[in-house]
PDB file of N, CA and C in Angstrom:
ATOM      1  N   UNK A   1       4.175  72.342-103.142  1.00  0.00           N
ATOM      2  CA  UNK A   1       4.243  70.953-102.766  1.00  0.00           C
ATOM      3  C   UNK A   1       3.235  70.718-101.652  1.00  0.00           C
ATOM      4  N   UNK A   2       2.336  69.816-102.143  1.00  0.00           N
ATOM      5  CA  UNK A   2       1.391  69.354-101.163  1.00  0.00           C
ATOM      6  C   UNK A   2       1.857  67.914-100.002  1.00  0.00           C
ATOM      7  N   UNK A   3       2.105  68.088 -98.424  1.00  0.00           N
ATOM      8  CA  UNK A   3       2.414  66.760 -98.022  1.00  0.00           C
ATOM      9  C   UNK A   3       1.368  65.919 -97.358  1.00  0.00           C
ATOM     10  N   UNK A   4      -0.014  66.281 -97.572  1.00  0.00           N
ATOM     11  CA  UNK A   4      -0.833  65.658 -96.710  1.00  0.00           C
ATOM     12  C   UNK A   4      -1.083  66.387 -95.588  1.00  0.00           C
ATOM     13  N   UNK A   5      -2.210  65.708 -95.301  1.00  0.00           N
ATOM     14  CA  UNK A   5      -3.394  66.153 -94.260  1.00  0.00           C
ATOM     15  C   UNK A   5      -2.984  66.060 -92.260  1.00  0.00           C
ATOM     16  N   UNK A   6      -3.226  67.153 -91.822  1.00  0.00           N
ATOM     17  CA  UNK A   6      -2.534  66.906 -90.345  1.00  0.00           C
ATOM     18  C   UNK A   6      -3.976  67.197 -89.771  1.00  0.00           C
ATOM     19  N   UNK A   7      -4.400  66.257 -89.067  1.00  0.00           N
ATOM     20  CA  UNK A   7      -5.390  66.272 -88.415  1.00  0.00           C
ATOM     21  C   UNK A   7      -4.849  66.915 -86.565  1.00  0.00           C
ATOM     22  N   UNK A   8      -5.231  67.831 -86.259  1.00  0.00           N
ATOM     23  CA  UNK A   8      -4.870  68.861 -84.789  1.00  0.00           C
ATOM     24  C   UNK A   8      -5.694  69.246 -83.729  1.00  0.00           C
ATOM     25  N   UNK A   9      -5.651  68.796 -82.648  1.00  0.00           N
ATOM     26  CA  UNK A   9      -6.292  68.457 -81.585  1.00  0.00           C
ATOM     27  C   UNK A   9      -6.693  70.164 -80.872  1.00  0.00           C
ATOM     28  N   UNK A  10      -7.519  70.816 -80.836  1.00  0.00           N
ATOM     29  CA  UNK A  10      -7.672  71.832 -80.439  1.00  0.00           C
ATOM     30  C   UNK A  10      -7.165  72.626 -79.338  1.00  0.00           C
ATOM     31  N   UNK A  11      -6.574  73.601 -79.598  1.00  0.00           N
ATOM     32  CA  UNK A  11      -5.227  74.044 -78.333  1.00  0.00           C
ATOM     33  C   UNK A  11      -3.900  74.551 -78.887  1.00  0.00           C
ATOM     34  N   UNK A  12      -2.724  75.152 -78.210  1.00  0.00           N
ATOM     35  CA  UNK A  12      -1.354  75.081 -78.839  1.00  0.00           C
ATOM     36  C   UNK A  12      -0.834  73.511 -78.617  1.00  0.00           C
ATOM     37  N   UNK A  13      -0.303  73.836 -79.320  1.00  0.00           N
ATOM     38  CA  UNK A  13       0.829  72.205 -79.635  1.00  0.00           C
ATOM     39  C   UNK A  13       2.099  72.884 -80.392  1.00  0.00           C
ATOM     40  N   UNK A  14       2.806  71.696 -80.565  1.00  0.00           N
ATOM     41  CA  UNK A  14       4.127  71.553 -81.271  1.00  0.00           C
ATOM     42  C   UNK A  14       4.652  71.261 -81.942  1.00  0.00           C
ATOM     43  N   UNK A  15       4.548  71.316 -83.390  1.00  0.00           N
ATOM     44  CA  UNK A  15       4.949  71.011 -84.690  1.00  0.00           C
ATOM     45  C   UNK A  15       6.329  70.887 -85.356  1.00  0.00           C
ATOM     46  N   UNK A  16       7.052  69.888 -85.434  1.00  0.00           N
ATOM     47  CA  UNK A  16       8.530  69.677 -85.688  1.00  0.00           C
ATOM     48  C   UNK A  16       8.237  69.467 -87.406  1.00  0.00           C
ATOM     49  N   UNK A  17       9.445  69.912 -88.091  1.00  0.00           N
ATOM     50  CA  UNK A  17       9.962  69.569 -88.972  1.00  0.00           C
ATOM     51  C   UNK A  17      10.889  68.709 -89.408  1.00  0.00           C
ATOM     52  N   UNK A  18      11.229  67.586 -89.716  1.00  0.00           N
ATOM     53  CA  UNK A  18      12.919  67.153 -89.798  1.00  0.00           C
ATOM     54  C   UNK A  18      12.916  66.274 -91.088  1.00  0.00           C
ATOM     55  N   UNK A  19      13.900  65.995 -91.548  1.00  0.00           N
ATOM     56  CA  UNK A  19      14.322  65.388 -92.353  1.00  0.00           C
ATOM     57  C   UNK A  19      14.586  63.820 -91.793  1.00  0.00           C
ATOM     58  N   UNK A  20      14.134  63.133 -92.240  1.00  0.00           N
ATOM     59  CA  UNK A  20      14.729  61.550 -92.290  1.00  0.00           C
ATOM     60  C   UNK A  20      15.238  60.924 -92.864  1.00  0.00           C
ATOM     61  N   UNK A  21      15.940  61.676 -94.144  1.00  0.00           N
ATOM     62  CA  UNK A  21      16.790  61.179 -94.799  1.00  0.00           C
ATOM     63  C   UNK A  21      17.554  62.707 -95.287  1.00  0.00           C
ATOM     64  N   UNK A  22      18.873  62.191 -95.373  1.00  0.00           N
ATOM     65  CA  UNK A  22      19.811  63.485 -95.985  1.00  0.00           C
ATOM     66  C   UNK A  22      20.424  62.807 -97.276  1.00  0.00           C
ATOM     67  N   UNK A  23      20.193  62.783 -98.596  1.00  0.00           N
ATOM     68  CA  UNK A  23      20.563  62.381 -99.301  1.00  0.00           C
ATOM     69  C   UNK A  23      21.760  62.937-100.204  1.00  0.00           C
ATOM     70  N   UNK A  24      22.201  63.891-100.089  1.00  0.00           N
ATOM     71  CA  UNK A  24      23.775  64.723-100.212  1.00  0.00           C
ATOM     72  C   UNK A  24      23.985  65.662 -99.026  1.00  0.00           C
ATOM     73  N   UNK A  25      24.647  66.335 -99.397  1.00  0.00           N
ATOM     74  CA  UNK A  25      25.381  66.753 -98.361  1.00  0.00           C
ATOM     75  C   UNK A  25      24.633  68.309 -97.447  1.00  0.00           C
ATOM     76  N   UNK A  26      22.840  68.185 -98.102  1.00  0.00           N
ATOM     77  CA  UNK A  26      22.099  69.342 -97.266  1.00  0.00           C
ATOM     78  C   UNK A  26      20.638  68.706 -97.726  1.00  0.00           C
ATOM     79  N   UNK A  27      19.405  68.879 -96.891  1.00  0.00           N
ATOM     80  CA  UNK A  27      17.914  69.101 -97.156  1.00  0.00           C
ATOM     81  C   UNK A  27      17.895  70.028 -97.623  1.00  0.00           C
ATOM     82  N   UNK A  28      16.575  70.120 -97.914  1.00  0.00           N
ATOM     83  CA  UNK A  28      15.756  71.444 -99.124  1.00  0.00           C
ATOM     84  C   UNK A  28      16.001  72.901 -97.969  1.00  0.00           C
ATOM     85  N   UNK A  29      16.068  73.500 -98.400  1.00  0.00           N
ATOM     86  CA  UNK A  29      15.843  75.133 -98.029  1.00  0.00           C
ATOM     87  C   UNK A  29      14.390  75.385 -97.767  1.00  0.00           C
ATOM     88  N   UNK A  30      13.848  74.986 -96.335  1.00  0.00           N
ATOM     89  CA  UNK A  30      12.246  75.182 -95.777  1.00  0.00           C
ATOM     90  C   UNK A  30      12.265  76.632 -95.296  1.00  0.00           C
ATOM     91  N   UNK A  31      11.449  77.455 -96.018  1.00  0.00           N
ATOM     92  CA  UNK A  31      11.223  79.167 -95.861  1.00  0.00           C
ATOM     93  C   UNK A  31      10.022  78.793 -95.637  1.00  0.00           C
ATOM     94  N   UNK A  32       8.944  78.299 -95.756  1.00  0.00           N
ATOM     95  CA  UNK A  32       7.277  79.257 -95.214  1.00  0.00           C
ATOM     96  C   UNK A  32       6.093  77.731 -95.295  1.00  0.00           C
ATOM     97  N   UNK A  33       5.568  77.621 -94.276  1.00  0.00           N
ATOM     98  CA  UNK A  33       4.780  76.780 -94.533  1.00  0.00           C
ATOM     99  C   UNK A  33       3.325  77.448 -94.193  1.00  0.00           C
ATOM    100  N   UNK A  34       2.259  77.371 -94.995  1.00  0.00           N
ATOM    101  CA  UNK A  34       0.904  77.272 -95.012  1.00  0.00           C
ATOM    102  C   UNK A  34      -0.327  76.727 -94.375  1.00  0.00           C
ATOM    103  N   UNK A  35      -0.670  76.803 -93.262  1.00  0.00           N
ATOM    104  CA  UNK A  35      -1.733  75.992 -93.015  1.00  0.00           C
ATOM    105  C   UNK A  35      -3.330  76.541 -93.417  1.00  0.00           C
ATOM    106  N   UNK A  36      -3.877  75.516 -93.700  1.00  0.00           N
ATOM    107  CA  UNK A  36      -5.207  76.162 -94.637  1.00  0.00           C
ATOM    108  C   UNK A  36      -5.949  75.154 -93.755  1.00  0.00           C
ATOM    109  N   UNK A  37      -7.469  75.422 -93.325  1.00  0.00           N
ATOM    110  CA  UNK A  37      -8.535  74.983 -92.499  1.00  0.00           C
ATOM    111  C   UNK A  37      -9.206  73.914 -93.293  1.00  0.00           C
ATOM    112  N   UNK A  38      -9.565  72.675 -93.437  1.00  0.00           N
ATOM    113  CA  UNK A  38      -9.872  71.979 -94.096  1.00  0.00           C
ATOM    114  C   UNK A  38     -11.577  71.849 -94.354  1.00  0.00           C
ATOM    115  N   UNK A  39     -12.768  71.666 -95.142  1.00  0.00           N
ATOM    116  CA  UNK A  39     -13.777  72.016 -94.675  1.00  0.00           C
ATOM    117  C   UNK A  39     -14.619  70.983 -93.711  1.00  0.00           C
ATOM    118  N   UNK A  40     -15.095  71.543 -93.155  1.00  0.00           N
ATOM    119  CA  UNK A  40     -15.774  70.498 -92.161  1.00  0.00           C
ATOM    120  C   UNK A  40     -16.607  69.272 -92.159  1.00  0.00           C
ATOM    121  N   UNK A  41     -16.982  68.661 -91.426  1.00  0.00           N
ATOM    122  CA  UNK A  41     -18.231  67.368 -91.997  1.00  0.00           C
ATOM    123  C   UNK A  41     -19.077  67.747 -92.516  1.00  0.00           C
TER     124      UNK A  41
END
């Protein structure tokens, strides 16, 4: 599942996950996310 593009300001930072909607009674099961370098100008 692809969610779009995060553009990241050079440095550590802080990346949250959350749900904004709970539509039964749990969200998806999040195990591993990917970040891949996008290519440059």
């Amino acid at each position: 599942m692809q969610l779009g593009t995060l553009h990241l300001e050079q440095g550590r930072g802080e990346l949250t996950l959350r749900a904004l909607e709970i539509p039964g009674s749990q969200v998806m099961d999040f195990r591993l996310m990917m970040l891949t370098r996008a290519p440059g100008p």
